[in-house]
C-alpha atoms as a PDB file:
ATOM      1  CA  UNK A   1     131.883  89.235-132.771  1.00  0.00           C
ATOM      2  CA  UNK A   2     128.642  90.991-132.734  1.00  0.00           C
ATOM      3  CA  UNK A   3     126.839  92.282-135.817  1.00  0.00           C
ATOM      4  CA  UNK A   4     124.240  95.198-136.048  1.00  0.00           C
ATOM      5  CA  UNK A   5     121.634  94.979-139.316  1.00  0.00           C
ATOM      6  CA  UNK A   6     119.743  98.263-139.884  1.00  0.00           C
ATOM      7  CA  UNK A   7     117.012  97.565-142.292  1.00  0.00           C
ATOM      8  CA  UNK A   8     115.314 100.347-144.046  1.00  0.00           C
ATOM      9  CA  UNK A   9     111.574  99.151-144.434  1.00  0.00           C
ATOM     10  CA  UNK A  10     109.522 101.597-147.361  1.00  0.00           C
ATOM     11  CA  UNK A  11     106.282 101.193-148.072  1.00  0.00           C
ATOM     12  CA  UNK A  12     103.391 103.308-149.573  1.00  0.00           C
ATOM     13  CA  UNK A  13     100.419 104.788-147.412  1.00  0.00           C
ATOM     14  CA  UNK A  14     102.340 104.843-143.984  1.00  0.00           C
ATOM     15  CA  UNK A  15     102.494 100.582-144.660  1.00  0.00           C
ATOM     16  CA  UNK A  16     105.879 100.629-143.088  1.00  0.00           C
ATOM     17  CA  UNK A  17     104.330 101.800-139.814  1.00  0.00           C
ATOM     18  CA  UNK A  18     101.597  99.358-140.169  1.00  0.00           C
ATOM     19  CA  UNK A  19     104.042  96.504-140.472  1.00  0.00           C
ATOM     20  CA  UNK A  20     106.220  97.544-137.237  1.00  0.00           C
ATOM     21  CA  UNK A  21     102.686  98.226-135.339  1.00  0.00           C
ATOM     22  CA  UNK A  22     101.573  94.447-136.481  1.00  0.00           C
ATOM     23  CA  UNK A  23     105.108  93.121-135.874  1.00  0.00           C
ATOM     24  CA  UNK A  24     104.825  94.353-132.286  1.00  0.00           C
ATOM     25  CA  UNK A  25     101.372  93.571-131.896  1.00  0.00           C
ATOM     26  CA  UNK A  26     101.176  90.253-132.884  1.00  0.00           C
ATOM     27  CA  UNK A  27     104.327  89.582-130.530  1.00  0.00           C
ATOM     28  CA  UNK A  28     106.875  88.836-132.885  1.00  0.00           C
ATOM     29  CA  UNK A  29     109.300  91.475-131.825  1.00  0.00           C
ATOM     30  CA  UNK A  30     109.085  89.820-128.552  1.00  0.00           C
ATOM     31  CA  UNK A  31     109.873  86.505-129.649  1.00  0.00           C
ATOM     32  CA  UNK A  32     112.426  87.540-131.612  1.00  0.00           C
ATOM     33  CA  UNK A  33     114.680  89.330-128.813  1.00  0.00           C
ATOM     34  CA  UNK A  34     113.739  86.126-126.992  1.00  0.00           C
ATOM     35  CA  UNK A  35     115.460  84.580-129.028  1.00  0.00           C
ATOM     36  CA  UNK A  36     119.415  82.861-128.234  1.00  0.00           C
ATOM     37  CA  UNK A  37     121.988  85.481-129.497  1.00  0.00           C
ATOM     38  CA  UNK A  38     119.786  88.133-130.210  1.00  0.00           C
ATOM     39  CA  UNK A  39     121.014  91.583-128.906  1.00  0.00           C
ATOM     40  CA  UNK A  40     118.964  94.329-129.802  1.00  0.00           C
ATOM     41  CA  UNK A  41     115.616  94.722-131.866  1.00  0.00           C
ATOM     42  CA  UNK A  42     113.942  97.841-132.142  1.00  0.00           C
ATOM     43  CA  UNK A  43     112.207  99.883-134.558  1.00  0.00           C
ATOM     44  CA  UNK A  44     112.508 103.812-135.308  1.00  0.00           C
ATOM     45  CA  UNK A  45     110.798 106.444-137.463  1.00  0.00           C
ATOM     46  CA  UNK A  46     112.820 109.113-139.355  1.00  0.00           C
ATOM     47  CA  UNK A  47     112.007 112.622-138.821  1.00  0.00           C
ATOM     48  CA  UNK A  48     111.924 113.700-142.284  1.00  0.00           C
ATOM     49  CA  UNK A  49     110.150 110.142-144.030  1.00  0.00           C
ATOM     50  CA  UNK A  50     106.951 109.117-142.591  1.00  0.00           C
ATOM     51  CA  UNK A  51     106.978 105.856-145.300  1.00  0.00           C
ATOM     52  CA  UNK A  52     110.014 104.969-143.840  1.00  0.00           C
ATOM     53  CA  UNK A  53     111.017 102.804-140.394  1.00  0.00           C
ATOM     54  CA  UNK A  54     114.419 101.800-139.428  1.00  0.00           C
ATOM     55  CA  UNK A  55     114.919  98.484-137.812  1.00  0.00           C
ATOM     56  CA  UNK A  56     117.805  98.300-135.713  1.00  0.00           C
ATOM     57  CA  UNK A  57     118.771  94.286-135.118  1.00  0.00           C
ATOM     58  CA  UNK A  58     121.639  93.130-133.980  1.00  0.00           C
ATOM     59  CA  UNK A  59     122.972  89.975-133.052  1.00  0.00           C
ATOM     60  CA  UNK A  60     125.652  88.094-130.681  1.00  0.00           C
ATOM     61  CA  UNK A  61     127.480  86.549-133.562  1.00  0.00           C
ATOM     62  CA  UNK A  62     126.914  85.132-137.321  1.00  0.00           C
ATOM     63  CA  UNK A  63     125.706  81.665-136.003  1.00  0.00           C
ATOM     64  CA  UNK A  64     122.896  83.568-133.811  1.00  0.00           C
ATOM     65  CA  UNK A  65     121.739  85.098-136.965  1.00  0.00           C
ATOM     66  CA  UNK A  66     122.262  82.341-138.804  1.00  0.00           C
ATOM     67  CA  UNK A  67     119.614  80.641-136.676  1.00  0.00           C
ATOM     68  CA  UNK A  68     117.557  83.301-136.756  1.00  0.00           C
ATOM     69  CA  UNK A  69     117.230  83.231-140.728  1.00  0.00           C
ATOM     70  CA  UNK A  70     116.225  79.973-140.272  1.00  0.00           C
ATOM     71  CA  UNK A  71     113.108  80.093-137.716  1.00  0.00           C
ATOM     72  CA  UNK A  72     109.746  80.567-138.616  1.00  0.00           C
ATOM     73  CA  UNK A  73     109.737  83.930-137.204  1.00  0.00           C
ATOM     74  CA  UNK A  74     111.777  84.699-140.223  1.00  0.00           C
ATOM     75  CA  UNK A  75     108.334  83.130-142.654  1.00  0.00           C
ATOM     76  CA  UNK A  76     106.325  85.637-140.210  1.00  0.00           C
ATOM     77  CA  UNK A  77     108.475  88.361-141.238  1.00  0.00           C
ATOM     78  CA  UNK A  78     108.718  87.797-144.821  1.00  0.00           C
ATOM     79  CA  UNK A  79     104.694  87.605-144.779  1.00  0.00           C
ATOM     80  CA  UNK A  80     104.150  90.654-143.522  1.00  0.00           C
ATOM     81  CA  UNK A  81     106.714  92.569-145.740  1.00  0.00           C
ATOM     82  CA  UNK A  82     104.229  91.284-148.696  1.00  0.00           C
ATOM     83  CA  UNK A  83     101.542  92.141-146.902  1.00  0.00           C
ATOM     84  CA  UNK A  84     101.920  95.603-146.641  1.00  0.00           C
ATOM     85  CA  UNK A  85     104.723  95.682-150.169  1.00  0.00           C
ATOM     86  CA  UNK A  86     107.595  96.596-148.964  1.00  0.00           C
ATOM     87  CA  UNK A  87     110.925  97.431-150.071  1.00  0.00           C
ATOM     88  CA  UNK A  88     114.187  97.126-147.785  1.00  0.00           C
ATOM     89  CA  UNK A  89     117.654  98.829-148.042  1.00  0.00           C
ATOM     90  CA  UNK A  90     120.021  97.069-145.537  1.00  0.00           C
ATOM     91  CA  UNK A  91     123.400  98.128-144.307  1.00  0.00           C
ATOM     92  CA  UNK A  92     125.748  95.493-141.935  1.00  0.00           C
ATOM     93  CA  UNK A  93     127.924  96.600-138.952  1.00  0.00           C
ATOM     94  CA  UNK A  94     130.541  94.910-137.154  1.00  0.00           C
ATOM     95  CA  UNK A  95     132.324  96.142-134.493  1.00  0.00           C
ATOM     96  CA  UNK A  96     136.281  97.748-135.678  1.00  0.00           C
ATOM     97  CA  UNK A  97     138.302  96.383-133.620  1.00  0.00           C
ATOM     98  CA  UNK A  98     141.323  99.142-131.991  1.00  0.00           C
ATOM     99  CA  UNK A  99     139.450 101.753-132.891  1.00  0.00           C
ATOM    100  CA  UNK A 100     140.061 105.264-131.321  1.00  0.00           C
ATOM    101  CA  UNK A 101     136.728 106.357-129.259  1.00  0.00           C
ATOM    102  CA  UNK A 102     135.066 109.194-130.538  1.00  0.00           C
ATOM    103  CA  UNK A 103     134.601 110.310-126.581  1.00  0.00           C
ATOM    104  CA  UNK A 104     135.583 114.429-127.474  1.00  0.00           C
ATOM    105  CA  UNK A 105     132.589 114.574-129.827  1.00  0.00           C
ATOM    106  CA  UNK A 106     129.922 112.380-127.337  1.00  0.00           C
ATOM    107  CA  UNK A 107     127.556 114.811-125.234  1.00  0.00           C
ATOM    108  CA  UNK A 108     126.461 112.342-121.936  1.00  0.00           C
END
């Protein structure tokens, strides 16, 4: 079962920014959706909170993140975040299994 993180990264001074511009700079993004299990890592701004970026990480299954917790992309992550002092709120998805599509309300 696949799991989606979103990670709230705040930060002081626009240091959120600075951290997703040096994650993706130095390459770590890359090597992390190199990485075995990993689904989907990307990185958004809010509209209304410029000391504010969204990660959006998800994963093929606990033991993929698991893995991922363990790697020393995961030191080059927590360096940066005290590098630029920043402060995370998380929130964990999994997918609901049987549950009804939401298709009426979806513009494609």
């Amino acid at each position: 079962m696949s799991i989606t993180i979103n990670i709230y990264y705040t930060g002081e001074n626009g240091a959120a920014k600075k951290f997703a511009e040096e994650m993706t700079e130095s390459g770590t993004v890359e090597a992390i959706r190199a990485e075995d299990g990993n689904l989907r890592y990307e990185y958004f701004l809010p509209a209304d909170d410029p000391e504010t970026v969204l990660l959006i990480d998800s994963w093929r299954d606990q033991a993929a993140l698991d893995r991922h917790h363990g790697s020393a992309l995961m030191e080059k992550i927590k360096e940066l975040r005290d590098k630029y002092d920043l402060h995370m709120k998380v929130e964990r998805f999994v997918p609901a299994q049987d549950a009804p599509a939401d298709e009426s309300f979806i513009r494609k």
